[in-house]
PDB file of N, CA and C in Angstrom:
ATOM      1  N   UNK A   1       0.852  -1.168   0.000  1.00  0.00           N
ATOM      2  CA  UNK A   1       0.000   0.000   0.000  1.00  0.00           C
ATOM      3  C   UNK A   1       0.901   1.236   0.000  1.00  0.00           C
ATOM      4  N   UNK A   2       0.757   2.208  -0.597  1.00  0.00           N
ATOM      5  CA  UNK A   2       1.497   3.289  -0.624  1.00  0.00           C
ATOM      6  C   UNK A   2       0.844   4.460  -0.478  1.00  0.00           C
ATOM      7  N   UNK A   3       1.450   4.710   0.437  1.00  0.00           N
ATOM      8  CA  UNK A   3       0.617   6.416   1.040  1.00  0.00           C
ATOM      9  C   UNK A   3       1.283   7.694   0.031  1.00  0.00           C
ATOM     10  N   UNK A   4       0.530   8.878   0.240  1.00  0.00           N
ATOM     11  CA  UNK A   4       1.322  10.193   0.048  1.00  0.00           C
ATOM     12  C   UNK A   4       1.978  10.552   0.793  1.00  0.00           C
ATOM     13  N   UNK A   5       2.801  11.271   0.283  1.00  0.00           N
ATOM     14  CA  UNK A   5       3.757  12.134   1.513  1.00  0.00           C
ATOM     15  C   UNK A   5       2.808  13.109   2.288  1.00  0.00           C
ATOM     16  N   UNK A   6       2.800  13.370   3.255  1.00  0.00           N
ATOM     17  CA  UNK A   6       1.851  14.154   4.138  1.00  0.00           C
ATOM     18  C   UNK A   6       2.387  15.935   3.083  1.00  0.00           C
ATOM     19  N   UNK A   7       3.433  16.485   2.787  1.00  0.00           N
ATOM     20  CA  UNK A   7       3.736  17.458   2.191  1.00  0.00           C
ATOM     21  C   UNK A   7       2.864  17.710   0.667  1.00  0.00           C
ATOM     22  N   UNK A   8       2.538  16.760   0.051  1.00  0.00           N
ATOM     23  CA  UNK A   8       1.790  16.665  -1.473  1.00  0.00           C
ATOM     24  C   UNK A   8       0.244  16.990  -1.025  1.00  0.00           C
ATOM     25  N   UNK A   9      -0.249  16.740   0.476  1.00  0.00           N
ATOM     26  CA  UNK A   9      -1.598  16.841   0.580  1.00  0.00           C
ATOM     27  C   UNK A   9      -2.449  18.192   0.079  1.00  0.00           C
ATOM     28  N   UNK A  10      -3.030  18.606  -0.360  1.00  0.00           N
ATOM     29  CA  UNK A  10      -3.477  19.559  -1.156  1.00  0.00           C
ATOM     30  C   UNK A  10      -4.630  20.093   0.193  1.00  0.00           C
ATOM     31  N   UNK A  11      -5.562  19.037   0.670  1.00  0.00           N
ATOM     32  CA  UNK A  11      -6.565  19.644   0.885  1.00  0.00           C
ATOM     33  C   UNK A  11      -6.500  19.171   2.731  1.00  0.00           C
ATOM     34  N   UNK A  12      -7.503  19.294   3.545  1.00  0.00           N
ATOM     35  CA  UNK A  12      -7.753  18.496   4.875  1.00  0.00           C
ATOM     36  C   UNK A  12      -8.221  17.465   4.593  1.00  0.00           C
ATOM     37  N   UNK A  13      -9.419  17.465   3.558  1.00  0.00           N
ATOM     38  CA  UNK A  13      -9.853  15.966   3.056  1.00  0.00           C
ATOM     39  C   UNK A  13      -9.104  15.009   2.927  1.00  0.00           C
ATOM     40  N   UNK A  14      -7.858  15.298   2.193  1.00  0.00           N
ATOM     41  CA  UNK A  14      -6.704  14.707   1.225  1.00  0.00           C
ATOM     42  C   UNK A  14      -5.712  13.953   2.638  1.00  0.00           C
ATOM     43  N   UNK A  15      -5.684  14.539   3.593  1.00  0.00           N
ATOM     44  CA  UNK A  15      -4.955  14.746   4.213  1.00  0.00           C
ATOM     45  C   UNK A  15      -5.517  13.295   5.389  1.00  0.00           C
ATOM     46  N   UNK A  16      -6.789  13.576   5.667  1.00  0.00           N
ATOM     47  CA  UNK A  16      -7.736  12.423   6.394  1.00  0.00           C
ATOM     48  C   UNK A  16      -7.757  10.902   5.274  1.00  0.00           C
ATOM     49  N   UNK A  17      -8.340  11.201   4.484  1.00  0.00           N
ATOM     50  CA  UNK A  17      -7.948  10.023   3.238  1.00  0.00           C
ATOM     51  C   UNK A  17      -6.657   9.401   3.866  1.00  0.00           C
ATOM     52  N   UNK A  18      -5.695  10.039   3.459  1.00  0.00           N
ATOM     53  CA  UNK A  18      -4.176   8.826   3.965  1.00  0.00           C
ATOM     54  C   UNK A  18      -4.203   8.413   5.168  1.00  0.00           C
ATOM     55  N   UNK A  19      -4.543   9.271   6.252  1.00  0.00           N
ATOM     56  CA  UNK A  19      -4.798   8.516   7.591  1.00  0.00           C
ATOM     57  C   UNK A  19      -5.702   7.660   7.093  1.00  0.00           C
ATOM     58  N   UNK A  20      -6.708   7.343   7.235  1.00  0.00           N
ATOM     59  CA  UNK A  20      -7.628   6.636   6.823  1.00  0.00           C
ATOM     60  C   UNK A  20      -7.521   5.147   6.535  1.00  0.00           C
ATOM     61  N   UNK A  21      -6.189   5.620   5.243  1.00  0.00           N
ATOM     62  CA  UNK A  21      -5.276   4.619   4.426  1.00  0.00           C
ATOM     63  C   UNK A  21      -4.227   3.971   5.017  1.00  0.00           C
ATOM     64  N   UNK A  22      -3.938   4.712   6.079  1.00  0.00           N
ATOM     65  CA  UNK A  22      -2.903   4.199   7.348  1.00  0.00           C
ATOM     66  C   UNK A  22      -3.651   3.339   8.122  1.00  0.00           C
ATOM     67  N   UNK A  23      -4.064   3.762   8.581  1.00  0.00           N
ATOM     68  CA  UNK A  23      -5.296   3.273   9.831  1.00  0.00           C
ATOM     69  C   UNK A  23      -5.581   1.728   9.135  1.00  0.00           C
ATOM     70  N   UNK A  24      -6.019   1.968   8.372  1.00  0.00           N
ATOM     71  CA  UNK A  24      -6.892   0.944   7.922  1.00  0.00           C
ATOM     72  C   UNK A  24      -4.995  -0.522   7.127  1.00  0.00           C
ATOM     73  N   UNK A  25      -4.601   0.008   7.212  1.00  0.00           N
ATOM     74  CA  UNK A  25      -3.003  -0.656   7.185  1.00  0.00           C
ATOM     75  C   UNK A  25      -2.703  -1.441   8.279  1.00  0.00           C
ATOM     76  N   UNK A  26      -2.675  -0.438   9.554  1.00  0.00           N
ATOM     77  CA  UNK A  26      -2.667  -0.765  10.260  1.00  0.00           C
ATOM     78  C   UNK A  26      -3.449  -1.952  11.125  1.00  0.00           C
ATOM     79  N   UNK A  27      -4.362  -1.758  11.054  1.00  0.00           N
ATOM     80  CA  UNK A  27      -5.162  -2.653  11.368  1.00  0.00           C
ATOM     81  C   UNK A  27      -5.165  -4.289  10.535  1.00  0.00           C
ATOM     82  N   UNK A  28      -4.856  -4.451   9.439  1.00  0.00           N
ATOM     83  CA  UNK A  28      -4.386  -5.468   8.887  1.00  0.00           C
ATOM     84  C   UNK A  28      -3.466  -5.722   8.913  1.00  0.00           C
ATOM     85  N   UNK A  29      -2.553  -5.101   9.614  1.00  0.00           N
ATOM     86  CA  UNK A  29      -0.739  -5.639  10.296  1.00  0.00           C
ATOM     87  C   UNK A  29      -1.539  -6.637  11.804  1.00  0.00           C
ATOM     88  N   UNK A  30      -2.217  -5.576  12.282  1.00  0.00           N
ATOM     89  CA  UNK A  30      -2.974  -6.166  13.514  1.00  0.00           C
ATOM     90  C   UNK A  30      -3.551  -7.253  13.384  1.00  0.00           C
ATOM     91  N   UNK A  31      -4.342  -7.757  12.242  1.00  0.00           N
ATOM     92  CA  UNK A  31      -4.614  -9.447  11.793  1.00  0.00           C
ATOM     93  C   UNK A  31      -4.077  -9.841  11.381  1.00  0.00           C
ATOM     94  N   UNK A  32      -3.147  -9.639  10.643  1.00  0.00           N
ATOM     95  CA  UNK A  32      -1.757 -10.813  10.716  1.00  0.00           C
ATOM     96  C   UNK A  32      -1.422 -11.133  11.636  1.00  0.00           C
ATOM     97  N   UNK A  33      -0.770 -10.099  12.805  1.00  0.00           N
ATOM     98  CA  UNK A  33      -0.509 -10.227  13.968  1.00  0.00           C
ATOM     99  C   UNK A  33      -1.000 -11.505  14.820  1.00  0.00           C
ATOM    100  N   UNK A  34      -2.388 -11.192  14.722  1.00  0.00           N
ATOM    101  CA  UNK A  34      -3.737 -12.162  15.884  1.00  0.00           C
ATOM    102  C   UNK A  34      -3.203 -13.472  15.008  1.00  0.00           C
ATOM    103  N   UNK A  35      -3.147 -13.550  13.980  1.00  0.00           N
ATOM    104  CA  UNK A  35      -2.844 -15.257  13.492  1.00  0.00           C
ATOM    105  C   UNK A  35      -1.670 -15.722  14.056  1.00  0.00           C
ATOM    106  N   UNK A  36      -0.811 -14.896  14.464  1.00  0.00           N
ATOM    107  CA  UNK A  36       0.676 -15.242  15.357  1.00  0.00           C
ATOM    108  C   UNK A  36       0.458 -16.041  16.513  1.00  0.00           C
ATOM    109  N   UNK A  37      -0.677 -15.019  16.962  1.00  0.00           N
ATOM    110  CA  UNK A  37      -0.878 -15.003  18.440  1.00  0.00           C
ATOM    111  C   UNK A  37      -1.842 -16.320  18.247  1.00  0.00           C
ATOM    112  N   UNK A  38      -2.302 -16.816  17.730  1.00  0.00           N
ATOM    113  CA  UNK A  38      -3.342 -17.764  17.884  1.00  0.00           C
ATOM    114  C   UNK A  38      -2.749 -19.117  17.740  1.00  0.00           C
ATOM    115  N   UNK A  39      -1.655 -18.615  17.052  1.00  0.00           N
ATOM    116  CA  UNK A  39      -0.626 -19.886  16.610  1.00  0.00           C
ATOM    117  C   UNK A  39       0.157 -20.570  17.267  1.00  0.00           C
ATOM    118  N   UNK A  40       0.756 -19.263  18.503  1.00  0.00           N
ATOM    119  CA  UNK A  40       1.685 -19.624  19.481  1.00  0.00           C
ATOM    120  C   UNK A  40       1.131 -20.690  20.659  1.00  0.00           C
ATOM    121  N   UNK A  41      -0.248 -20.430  20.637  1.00  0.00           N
ATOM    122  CA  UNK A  41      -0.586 -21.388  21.607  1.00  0.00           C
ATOM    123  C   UNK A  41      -0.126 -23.223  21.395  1.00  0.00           C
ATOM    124  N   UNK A  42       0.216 -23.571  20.058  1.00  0.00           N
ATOM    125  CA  UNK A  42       0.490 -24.569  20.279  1.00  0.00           C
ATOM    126  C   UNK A  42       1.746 -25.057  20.990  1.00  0.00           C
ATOM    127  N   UNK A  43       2.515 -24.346  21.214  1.00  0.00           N
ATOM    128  CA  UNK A  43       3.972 -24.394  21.745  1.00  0.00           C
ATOM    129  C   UNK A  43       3.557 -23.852  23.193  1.00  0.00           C
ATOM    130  N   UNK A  44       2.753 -23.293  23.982  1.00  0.00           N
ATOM    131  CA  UNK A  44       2.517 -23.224  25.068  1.00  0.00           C
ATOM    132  C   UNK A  44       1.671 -24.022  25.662  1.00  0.00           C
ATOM    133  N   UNK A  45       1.651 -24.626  26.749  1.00  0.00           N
ATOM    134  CA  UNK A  45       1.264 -25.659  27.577  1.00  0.00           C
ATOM    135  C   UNK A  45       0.554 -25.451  29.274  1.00  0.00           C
ATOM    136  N   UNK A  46       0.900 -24.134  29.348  1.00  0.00           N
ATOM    137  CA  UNK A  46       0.044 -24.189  30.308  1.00  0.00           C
ATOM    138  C   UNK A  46      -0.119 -22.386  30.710  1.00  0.00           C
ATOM    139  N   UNK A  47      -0.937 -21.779  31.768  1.00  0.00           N
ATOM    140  CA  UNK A  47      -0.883 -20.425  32.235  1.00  0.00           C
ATOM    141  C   UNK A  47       0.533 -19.964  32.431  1.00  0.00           C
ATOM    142  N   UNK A  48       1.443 -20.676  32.922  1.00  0.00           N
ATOM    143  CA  UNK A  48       2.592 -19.546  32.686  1.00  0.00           C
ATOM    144  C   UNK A  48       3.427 -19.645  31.456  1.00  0.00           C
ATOM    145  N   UNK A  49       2.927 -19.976  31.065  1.00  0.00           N
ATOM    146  CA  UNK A  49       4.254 -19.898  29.504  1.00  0.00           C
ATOM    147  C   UNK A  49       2.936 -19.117  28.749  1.00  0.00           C
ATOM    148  N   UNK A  50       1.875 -18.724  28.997  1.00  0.00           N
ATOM    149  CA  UNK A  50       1.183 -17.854  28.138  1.00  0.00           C
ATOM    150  C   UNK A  50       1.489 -16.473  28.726  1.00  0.00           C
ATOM    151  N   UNK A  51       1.339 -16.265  29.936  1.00  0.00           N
ATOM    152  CA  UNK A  51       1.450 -15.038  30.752  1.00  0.00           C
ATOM    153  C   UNK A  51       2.981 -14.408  30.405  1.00  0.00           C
ATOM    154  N   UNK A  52       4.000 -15.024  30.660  1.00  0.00           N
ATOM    155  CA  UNK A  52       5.435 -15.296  30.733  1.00  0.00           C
ATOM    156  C   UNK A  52       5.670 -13.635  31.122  1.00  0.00           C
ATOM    157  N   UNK A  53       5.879 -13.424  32.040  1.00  0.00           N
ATOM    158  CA  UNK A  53       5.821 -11.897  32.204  1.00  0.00           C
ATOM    159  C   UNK A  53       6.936 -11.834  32.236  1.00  0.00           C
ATOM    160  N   UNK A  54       8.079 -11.714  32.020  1.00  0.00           N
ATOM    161  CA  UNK A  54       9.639 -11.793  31.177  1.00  0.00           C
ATOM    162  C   UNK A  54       9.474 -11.066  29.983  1.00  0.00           C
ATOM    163  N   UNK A  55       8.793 -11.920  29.011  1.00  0.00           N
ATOM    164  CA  UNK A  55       8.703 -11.561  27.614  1.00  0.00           C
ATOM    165  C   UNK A  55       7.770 -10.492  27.390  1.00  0.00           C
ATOM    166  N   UNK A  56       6.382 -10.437  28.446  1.00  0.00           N
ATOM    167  CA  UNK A  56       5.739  -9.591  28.310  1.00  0.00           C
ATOM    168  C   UNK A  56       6.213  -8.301  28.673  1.00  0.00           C
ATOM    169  N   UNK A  57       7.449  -8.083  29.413  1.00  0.00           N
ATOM    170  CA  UNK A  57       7.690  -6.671  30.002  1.00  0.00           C
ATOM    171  C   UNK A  57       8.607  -6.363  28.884  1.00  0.00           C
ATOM    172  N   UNK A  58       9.387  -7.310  28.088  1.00  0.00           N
ATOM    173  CA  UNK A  58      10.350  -6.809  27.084  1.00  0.00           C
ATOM    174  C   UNK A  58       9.919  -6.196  26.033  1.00  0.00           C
ATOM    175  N   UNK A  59       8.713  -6.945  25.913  1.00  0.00           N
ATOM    176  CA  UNK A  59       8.009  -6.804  24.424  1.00  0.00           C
ATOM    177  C   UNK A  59       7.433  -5.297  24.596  1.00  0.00           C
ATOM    178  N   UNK A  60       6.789  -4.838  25.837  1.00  0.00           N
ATOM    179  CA  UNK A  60       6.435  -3.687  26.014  1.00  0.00           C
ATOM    180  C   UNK A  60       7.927  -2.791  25.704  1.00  0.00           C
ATOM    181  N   UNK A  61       8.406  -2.777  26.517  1.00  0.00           N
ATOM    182  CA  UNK A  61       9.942  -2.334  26.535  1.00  0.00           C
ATOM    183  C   UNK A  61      10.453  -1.673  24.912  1.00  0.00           C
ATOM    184  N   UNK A  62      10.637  -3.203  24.643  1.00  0.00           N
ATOM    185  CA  UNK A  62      10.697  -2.726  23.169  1.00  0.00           C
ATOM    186  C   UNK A  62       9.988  -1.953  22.350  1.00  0.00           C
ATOM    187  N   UNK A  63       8.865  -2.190  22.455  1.00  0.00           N
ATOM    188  CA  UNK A  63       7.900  -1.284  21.350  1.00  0.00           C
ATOM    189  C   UNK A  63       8.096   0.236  22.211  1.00  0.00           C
ATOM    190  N   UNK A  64       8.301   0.474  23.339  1.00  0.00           N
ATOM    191  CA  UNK A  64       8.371   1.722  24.045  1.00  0.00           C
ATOM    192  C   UNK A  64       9.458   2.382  23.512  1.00  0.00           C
ATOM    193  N   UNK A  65      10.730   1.492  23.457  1.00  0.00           N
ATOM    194  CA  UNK A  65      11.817   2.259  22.955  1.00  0.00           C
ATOM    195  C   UNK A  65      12.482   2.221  21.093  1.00  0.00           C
ATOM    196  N   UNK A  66      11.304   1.604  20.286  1.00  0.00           N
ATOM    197  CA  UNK A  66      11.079   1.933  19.219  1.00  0.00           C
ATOM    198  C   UNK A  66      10.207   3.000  18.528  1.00  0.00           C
ATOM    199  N   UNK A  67       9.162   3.514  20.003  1.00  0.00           N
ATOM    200  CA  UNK A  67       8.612   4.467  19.839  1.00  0.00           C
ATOM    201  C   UNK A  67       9.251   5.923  19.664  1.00  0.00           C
ATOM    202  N   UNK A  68       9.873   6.027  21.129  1.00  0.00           N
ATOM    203  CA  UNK A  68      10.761   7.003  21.412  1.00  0.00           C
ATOM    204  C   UNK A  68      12.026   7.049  19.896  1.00  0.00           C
ATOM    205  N   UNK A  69      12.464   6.219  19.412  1.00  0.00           N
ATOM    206  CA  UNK A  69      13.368   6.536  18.257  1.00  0.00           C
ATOM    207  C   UNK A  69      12.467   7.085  16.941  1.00  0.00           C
ATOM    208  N   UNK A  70      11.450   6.988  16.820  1.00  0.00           N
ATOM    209  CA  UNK A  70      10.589   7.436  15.952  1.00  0.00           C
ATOM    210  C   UNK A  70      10.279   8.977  16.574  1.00  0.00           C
ATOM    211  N   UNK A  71      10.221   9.411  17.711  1.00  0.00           N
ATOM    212  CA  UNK A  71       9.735  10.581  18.080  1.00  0.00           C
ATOM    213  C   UNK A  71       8.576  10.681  18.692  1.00  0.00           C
ATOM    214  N   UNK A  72       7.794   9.632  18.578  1.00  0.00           N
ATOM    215  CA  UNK A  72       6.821   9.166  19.008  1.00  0.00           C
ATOM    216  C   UNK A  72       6.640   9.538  20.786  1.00  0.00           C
ATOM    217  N   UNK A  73       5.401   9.461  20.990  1.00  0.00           N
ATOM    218  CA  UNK A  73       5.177   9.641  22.586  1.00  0.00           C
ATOM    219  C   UNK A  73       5.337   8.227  23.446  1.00  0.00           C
ATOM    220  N   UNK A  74       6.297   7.877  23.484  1.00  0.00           N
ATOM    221  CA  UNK A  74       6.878   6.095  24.663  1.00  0.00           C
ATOM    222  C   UNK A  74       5.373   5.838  25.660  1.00  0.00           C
ATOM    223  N   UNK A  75       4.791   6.922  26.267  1.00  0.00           N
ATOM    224  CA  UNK A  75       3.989   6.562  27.068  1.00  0.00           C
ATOM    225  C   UNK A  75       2.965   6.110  26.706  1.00  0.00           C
ATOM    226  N   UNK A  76       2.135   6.045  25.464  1.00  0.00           N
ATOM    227  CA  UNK A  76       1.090   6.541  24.802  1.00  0.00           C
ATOM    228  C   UNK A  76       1.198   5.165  23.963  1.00  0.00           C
ATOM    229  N   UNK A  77       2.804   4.724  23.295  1.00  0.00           N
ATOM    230  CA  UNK A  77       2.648   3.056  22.746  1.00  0.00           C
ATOM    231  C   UNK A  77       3.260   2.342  23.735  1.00  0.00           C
ATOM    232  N   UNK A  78       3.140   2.772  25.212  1.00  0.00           N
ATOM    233  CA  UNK A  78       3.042   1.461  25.918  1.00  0.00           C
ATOM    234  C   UNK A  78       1.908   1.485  26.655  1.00  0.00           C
ATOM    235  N   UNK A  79       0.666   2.029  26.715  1.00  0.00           N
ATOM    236  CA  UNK A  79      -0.381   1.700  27.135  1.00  0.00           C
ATOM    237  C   UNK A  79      -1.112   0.998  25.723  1.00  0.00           C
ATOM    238  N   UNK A  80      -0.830   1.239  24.522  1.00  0.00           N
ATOM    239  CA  UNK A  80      -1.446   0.620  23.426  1.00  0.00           C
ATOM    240  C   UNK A  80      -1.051  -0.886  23.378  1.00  0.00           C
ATOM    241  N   UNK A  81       0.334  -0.901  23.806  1.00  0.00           N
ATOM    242  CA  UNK A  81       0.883  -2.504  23.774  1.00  0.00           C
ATOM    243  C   UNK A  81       0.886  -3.473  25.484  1.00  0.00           C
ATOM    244  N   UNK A  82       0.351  -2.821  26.153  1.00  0.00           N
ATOM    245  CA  UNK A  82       0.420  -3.133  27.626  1.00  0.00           C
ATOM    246  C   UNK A  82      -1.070  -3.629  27.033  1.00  0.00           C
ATOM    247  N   UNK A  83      -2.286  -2.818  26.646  1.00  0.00           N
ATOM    248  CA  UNK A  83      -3.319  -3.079  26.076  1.00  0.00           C
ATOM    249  C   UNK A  83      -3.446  -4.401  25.071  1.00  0.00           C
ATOM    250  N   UNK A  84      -2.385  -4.622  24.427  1.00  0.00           N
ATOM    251  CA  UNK A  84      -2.615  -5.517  23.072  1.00  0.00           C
ATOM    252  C   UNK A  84      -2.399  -6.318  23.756  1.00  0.00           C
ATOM    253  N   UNK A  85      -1.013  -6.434  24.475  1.00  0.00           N
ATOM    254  CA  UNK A  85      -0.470  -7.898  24.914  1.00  0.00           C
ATOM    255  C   UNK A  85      -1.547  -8.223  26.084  1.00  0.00           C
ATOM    256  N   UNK A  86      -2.110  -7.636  27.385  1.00  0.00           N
ATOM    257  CA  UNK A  86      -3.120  -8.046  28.064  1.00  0.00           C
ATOM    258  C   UNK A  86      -4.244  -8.750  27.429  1.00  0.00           C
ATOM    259  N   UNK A  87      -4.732  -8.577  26.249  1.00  0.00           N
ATOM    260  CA  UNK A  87      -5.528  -8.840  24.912  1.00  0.00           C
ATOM    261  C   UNK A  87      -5.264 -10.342  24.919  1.00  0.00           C
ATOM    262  N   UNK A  88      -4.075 -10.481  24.244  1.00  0.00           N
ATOM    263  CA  UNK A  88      -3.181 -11.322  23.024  1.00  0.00           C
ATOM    264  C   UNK A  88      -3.971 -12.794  24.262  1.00  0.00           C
ATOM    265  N   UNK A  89      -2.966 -11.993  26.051  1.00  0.00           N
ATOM    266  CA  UNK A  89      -3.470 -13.214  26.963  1.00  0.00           C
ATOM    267  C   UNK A  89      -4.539 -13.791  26.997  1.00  0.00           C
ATOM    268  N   UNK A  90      -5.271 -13.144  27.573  1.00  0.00           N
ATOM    269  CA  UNK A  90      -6.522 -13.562  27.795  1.00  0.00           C
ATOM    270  C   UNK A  90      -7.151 -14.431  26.571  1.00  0.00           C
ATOM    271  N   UNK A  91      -7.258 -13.978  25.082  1.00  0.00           N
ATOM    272  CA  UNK A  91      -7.258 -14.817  24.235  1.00  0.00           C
ATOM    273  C   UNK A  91      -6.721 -16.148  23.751  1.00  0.00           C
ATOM    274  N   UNK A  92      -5.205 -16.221  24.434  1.00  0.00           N
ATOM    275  CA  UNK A  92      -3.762 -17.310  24.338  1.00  0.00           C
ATOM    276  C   UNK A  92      -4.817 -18.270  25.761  1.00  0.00           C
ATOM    277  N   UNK A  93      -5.563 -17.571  27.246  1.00  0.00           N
ATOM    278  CA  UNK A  93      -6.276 -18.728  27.744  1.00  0.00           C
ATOM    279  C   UNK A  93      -7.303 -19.340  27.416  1.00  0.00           C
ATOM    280  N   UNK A  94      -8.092 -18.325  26.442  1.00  0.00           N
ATOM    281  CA  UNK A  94      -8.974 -19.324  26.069  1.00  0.00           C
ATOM    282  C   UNK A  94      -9.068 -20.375  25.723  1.00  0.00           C
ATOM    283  N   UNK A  95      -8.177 -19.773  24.234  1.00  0.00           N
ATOM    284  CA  UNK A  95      -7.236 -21.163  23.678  1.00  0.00           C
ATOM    285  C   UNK A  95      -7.085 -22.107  23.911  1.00  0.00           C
ATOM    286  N   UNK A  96      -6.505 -21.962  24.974  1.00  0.00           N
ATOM    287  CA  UNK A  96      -5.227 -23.445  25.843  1.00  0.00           C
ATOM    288  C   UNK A  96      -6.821 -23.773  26.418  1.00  0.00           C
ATOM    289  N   UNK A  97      -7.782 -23.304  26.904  1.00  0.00           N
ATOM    290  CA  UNK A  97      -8.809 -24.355  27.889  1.00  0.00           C
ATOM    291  C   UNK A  97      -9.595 -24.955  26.430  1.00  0.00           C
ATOM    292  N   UNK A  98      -9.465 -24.612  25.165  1.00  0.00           N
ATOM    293  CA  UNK A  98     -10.378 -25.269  24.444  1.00  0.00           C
ATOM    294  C   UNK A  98      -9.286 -26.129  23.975  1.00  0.00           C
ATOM    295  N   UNK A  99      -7.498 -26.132  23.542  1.00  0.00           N
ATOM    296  CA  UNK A  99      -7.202 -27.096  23.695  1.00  0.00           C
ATOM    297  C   UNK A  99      -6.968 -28.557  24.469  1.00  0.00           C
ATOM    298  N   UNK A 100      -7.315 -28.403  25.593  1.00  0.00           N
ATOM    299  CA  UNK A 100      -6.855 -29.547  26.709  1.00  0.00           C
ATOM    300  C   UNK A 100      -8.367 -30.171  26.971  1.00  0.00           C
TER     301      UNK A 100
END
């Protein structure tokens, strides 16, 4: 998918359109994503290897300090990913109780 440069935007309309076009990008990175997450459950075996709060604090971590190198607000994509990954869990238990 290829956006405009935010500088070529002509109008506010023009300008909402590419968000729009982002957004909506985004969100299909986000279902790819969920097929990851749905996948991993086979390699996990029980509540703590889904929870694994190790990986879960890194993974935040990381996306926090990939934020901050973008310029981005750190606080703001780690409540979005503190959010996803709390998500990802609860979904990873369902899982595991409809596998066993």
């Amino acid at each position: 998918m290829e956006f405009k440069d935010p500088d070529n935007c002509q109008s506010l309309e023009e300008i909402r359109q590419e968000i729009d076009k982002i957004d909506e990008h985004i969100i299909l990175l986000f279902a790819e994503r969920h097929k990851y997450v749905e996948a991993i459950v086979r390699f996990k075996n029980d509540k703590n290897a889904i929870i694994a709060q190790e990986r879960k604090d890194a993974v935040i971590q990381l996306r926090r300090k990939w934020a901050e190198s973008k310029g981005l607000n750190a606080d703001v994509f780690e409540q979005i990913y503190t959010l996803l990954v709390e998500s990802n869990i609860n979904h990873e238990m369902e899982l595991l109780k409809e596998k066993k």
